[in-house]
C-alpha atoms as a PDB file:
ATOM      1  CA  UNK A   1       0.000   0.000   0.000  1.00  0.00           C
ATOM      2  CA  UNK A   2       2.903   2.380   0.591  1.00  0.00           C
ATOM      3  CA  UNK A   3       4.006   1.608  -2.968  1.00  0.00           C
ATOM      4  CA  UNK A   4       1.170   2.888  -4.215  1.00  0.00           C
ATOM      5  CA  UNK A   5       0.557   5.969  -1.743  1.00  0.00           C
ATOM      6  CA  UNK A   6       4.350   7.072  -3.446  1.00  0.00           C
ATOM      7  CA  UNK A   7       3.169   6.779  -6.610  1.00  0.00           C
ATOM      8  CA  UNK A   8       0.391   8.868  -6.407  1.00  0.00           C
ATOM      9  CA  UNK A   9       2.665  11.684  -4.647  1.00  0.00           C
ATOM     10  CA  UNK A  10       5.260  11.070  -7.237  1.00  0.00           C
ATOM     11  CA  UNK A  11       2.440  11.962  -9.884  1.00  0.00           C
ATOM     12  CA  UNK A  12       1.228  14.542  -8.398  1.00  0.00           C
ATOM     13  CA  UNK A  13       4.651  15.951  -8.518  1.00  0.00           C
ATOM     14  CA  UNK A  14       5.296  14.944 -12.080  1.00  0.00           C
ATOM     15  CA  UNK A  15       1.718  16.904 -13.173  1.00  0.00           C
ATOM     16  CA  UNK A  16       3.006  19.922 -12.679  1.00  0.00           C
ATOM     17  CA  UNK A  17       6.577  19.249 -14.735  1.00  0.00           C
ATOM     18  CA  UNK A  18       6.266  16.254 -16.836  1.00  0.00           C
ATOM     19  CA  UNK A  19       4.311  16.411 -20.375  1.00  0.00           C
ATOM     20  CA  UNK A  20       0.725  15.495 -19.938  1.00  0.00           C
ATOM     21  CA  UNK A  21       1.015  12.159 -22.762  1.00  0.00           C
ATOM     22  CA  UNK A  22       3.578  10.698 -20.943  1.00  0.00           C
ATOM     23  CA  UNK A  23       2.207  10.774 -17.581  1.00  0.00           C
ATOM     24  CA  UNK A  24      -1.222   9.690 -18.932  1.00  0.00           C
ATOM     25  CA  UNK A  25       0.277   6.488 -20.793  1.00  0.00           C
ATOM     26  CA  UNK A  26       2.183   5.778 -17.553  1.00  0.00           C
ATOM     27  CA  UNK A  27      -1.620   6.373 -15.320  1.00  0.00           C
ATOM     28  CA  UNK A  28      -3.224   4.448 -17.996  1.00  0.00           C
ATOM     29  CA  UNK A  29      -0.837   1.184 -17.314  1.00  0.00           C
ATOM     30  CA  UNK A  30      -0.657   1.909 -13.272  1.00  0.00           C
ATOM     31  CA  UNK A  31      -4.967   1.516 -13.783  1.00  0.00           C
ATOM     32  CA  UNK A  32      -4.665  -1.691 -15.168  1.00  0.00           C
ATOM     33  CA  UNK A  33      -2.142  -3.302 -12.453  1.00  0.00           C
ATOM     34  CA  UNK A  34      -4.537  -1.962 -10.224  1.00  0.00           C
ATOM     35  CA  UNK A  35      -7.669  -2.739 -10.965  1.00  0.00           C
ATOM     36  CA  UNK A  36      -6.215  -6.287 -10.568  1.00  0.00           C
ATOM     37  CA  UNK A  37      -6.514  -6.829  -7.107  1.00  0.00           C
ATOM     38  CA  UNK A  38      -9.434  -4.398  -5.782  1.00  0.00           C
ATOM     39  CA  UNK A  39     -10.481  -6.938  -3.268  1.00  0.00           C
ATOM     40  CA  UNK A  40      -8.567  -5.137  -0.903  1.00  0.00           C
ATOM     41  CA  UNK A  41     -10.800  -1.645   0.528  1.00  0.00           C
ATOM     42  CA  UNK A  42      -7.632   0.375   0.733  1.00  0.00           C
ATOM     43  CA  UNK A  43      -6.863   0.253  -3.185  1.00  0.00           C
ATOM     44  CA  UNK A  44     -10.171   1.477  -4.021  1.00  0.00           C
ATOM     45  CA  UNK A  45      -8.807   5.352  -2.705  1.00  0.00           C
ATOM     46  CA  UNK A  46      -5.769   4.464  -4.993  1.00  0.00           C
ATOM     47  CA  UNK A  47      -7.974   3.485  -8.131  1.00  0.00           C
ATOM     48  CA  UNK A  48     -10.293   6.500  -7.440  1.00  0.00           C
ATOM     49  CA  UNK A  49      -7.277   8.902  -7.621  1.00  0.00           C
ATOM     50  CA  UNK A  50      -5.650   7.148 -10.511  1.00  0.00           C
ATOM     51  CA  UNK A  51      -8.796   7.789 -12.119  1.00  0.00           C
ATOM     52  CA  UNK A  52      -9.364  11.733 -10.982  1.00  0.00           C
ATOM     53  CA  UNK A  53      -5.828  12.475 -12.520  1.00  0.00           C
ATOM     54  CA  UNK A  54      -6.971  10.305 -15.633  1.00  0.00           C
ATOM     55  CA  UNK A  55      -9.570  12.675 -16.115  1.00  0.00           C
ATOM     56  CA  UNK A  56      -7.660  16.005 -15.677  1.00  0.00           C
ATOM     57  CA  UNK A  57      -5.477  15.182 -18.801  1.00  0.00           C
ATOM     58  CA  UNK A  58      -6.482  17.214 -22.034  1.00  0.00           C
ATOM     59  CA  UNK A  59      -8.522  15.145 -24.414  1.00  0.00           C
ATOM     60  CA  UNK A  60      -9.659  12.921 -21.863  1.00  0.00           C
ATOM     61  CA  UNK A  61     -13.771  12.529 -21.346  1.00  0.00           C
ATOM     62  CA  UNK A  62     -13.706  12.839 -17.972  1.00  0.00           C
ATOM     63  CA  UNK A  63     -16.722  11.178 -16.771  1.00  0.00           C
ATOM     64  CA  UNK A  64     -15.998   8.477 -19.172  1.00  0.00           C
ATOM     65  CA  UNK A  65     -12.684   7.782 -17.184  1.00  0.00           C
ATOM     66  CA  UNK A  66     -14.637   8.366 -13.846  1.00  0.00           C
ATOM     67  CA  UNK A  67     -17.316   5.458 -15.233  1.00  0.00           C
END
């Protein structure tokens, strides 16, 4: 779980410097690993903002990405 708590502070980081397709491939792959095991309560907050950020990139239909 702490993995994934640095990750999402990592991106939030990277938003503000990194190109937006980049960091959107790189969200896109981090959705699939964890939509994997969701069984677990505490990665649903970690899906949720994977998603949120998801959303915020241009081009992106946000409440496609949110459904």
């Amino acid at each position: 779980m702490e993995a994934w708590e640095a990750k999402l502070a990592t991106y939030g980081t990277e938003y503000m410097s990194l190109g937006a397709a980049d960091i959107q491939r790189r969200v896109s792959a981090e959705l699939v690993t964890v939509q994997q095991p969701l069984d677990d309560p505490r990665l649903w907050s970690v899906a949720a903002r994977l998603m949120t950020l998801y959303a915020t990139f241009p081009g992106s239909d946000g409440a496609k990405a949110v459904h």
